[in-house]
Protein backbone atom coordinates (compact mmCIF):
# COMPACT_ATOMS: atom_id res chain seq x y z
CA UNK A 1 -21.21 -5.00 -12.70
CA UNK A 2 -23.54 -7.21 -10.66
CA UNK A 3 -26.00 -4.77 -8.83
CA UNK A 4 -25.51 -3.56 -5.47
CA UNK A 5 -21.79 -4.15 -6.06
CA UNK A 6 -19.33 -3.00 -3.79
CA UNK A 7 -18.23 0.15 -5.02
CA UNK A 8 -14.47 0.98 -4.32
CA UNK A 9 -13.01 4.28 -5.10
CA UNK A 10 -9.37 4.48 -6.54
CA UNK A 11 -7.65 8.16 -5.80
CA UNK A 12 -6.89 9.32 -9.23
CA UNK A 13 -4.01 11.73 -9.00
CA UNK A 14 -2.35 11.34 -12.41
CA UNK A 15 0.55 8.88 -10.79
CA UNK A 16 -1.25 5.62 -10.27
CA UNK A 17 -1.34 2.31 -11.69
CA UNK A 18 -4.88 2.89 -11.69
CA UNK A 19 -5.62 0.35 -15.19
CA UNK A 20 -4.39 -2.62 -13.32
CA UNK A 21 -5.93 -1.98 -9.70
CA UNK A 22 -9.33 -1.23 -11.53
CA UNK A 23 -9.29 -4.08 -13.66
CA UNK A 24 -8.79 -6.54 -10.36
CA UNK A 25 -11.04 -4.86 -8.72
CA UNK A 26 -13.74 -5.65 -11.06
CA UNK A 27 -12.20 -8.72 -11.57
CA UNK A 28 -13.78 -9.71 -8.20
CA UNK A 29 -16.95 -8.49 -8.89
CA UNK A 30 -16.80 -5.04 -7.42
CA UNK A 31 -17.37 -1.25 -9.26
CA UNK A 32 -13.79 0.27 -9.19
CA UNK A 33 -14.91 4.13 -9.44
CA UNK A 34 -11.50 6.13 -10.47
CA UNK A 35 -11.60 9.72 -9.53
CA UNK A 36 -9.67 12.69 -9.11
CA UNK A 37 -12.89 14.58 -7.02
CA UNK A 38 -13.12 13.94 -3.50
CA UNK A 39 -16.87 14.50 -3.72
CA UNK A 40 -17.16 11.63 -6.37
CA UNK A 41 -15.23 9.22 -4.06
CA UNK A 42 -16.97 10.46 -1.03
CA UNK A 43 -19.94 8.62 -2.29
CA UNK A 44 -17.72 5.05 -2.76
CA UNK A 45 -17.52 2.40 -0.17
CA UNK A 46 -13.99 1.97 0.41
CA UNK A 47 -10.68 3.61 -0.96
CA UNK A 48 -7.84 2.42 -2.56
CA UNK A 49 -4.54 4.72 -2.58
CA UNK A 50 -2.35 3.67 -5.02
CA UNK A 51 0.96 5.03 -6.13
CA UNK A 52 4.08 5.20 -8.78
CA UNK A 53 6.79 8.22 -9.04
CA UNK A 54 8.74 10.46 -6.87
CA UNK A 55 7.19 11.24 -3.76
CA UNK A 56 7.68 14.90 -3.61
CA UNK A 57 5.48 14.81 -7.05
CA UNK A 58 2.93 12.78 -5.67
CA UNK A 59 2.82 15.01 -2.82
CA UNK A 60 2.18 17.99 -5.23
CA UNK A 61 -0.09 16.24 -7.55
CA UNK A 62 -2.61 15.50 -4.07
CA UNK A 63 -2.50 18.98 -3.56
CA UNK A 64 -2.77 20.78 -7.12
CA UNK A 65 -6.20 18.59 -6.84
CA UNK A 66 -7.23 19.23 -3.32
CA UNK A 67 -7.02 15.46 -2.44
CA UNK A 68 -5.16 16.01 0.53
CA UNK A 69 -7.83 16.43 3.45
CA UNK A 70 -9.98 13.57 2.03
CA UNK A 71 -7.03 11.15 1.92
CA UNK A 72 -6.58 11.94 5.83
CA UNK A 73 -10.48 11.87 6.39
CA UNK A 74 -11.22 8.63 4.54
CA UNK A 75 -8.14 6.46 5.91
CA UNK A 76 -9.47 7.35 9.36
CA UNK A 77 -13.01 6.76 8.53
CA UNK A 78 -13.50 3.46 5.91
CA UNK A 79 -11.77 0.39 4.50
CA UNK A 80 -8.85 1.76 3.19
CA UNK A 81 -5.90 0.43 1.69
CA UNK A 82 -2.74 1.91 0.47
CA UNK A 83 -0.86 0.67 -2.00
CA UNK A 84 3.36 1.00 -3.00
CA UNK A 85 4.19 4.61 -2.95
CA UNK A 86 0.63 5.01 -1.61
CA UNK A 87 1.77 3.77 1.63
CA UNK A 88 4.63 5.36 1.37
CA UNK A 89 2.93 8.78 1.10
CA UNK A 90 0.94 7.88 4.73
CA UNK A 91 3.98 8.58 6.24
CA UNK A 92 5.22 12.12 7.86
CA UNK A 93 8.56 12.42 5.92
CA UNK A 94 10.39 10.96 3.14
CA UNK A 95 14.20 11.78 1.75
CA UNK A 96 13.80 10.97 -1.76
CA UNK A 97 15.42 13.69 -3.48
CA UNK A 98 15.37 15.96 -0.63
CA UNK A 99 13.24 16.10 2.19
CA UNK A 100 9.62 16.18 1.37
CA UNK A 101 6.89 16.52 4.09
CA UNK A 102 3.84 13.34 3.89
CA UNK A 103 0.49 13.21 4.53
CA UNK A 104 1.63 12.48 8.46
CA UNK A 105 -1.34 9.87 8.93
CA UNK A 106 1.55 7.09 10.35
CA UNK A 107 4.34 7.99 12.59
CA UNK A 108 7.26 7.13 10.61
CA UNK A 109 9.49 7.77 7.43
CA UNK A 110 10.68 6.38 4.10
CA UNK A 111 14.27 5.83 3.26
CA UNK A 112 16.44 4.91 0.42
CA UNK A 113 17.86 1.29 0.60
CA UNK A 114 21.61 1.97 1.95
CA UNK A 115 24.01 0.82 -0.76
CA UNK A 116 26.40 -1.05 1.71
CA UNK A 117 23.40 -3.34 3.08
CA UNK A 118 22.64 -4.09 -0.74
CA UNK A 119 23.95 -7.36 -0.75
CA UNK A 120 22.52 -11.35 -0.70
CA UNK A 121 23.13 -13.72 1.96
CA UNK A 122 26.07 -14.79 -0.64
CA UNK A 123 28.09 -11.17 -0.92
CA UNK A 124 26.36 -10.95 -4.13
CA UNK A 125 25.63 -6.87 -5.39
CA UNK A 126 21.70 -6.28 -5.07
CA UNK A 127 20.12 -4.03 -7.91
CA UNK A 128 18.31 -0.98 -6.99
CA UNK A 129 14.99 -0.84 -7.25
CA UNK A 130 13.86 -3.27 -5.39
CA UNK A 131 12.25 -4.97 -8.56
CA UNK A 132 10.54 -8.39 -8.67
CA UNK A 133 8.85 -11.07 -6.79
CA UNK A 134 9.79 -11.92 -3.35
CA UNK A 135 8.49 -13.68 -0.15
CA UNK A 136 5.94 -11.65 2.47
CA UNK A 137 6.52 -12.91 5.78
CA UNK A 138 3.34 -11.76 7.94
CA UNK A 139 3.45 -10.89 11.68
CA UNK A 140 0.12 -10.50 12.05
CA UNK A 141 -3.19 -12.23 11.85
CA UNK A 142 -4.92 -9.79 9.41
CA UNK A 143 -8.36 -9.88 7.69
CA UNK A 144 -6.57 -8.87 5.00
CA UNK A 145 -4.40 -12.35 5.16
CA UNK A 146 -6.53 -15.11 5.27
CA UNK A 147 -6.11 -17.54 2.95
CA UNK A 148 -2.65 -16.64 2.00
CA UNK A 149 -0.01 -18.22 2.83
CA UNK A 150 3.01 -17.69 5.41
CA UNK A 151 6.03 -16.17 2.64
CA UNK A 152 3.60 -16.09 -0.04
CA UNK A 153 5.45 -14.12 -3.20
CA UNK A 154 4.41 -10.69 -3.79
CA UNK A 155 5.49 -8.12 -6.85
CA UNK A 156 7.59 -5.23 -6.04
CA UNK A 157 9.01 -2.31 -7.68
CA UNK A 158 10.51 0.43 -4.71
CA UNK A 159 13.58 2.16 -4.37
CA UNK A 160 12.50 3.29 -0.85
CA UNK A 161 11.47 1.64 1.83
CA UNK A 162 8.73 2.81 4.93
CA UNK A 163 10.49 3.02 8.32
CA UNK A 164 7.47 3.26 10.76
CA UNK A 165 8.33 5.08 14.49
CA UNK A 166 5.95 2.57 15.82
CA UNK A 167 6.99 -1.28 15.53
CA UNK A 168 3.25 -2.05 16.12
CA UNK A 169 2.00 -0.39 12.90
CA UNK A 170 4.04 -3.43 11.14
CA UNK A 171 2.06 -6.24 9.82
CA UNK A 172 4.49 -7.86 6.91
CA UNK A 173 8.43 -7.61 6.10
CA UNK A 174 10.09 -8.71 3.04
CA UNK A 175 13.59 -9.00 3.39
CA UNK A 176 16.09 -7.63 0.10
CA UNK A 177 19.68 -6.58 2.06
CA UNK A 178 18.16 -6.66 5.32
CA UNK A 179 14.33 -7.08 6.65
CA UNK A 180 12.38 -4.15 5.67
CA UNK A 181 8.58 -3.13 6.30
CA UNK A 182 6.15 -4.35 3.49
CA UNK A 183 2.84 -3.75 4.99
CA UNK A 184 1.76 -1.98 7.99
CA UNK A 185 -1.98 -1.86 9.73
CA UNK A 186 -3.99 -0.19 12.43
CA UNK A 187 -7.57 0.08 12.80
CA UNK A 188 -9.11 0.63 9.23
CA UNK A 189 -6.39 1.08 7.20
CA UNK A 190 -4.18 -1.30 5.52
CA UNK A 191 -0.95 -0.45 3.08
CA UNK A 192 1.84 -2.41 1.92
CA UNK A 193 4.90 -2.31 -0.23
CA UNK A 194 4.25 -4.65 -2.79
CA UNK A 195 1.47 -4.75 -5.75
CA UNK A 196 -1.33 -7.00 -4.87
CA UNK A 197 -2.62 -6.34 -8.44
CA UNK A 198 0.08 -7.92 -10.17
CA UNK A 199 1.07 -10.39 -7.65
CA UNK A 200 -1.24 -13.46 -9.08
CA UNK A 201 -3.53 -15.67 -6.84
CA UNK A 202 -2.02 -14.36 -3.71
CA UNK A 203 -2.49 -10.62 -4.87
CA UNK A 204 -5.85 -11.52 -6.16
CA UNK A 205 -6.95 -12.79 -2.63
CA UNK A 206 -5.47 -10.06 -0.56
CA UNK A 207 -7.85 -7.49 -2.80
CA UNK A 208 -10.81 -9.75 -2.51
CA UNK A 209 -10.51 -10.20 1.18
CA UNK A 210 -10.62 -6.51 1.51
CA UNK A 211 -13.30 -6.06 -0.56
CA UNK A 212 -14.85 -8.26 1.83
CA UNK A 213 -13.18 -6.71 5.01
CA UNK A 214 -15.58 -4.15 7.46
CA UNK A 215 -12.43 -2.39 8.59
CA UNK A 216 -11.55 -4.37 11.92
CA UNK A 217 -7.93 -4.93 12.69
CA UNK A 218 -9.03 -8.44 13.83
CA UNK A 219 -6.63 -9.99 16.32
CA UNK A 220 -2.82 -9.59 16.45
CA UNK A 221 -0.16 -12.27 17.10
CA UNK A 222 2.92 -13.67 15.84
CA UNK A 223 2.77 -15.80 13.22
């Protein structure tokens, strides 16, 4: 790593992609630090929170390793970004296989696609997850977004979906069925839906800009 690199901690909790977001992080130049010890990421200068498995298990793998209070501290308090089911897990409540309490840092919940809205604009069955590239439309003008296009493709894999109680906190939709949030914002903290890390040039530049970002929401209007 060059030195003085930005040094970006990645929340190990045993159900990350945490190869491929490390590898693009140093990719564009940065020190990806991957930890499962708050007090080793306490010393980073921004957080990424990703996230793949069943909420409820995520939930209890935060907790067996006292992650909990420095995921609430640190998306209040740096750069942070969440990513998949680690925006997901910012929310208060999610029904995936039950109901299962969140980290309650966003208003709002996550929900299973409903089968009857799983259809294309042509009657046609959708699959279930939610698996594969698809457009980003952005509502906001986001650090985070420059440089990418308007309905730039983006990698997903979900089988839920974040409902957020406040329609401000939305910054992207995708649309599979119906439109859906794919990325939401406020103050410091960025998350979305899709996998910047294996969504190409566009992914690539979304992680670079925040690498780059100070944490300012930076002004929002329709796009």
């Amino acid at each position: 790593m060059r030195p003085g690199a930005t040094r970006v901690g990645i929340i190990d909790y045993g159900m990350g992609n945490l190869y491929s977001v490390a590898k693009a992080v140093e990719h564009l130049g940065a020190s990806a630090v991957v930890s499962d010890r708050a007090e080793v990421l306490a010393g980073t200068d921004r957080i990424i929170f990703p996230g793949v498995g069943a909420f409820g298990n995520c939930m209890a793998a935060l907790e067996a390793r006292e992650l909990t209070d420095f995921v609430r501290v640190a998306a209040q308090t740096r750069p942070f970004l969440g990513i998949c089911l680690g925006m997901q897990l910012l929310m208060e409540s999610s029904e995936e296989h039950g109901a299962h309490a969140g980290l309650g840092l966003l208003p709002g919940r996550v929900l299973a696609f409903p089968p009857g809205a799983m259809r294309d604009r042509d009657g046609r069955p959708l699959k279930v997850p939610h698996m594969g590239w698809n457009e980003l439309h952005q509502l906001v003008a986001h650090p985070l977004f420059a440089g990418i296009s308007q309905d730039a493709h983006f990698y997903f894999v979900h089988s839920f979906y974040v409902e957020p109680a406040n329609p401000e906190l939305l910054a992207a939709f995708a649309d599979y069925g119906f439109p859906f949030c794919a990325a939401v914002a406020v103050d410091n903290l960025f998350a979305l839906q899709c996998h910047p890390e294996k969504s190409g040039e566009a992914g690539l530049r979304l992680l670079g800009n925040f690498l780059a970002w100070d944490g300012g929401s930076g002004p929002a209007c329709g796009i």
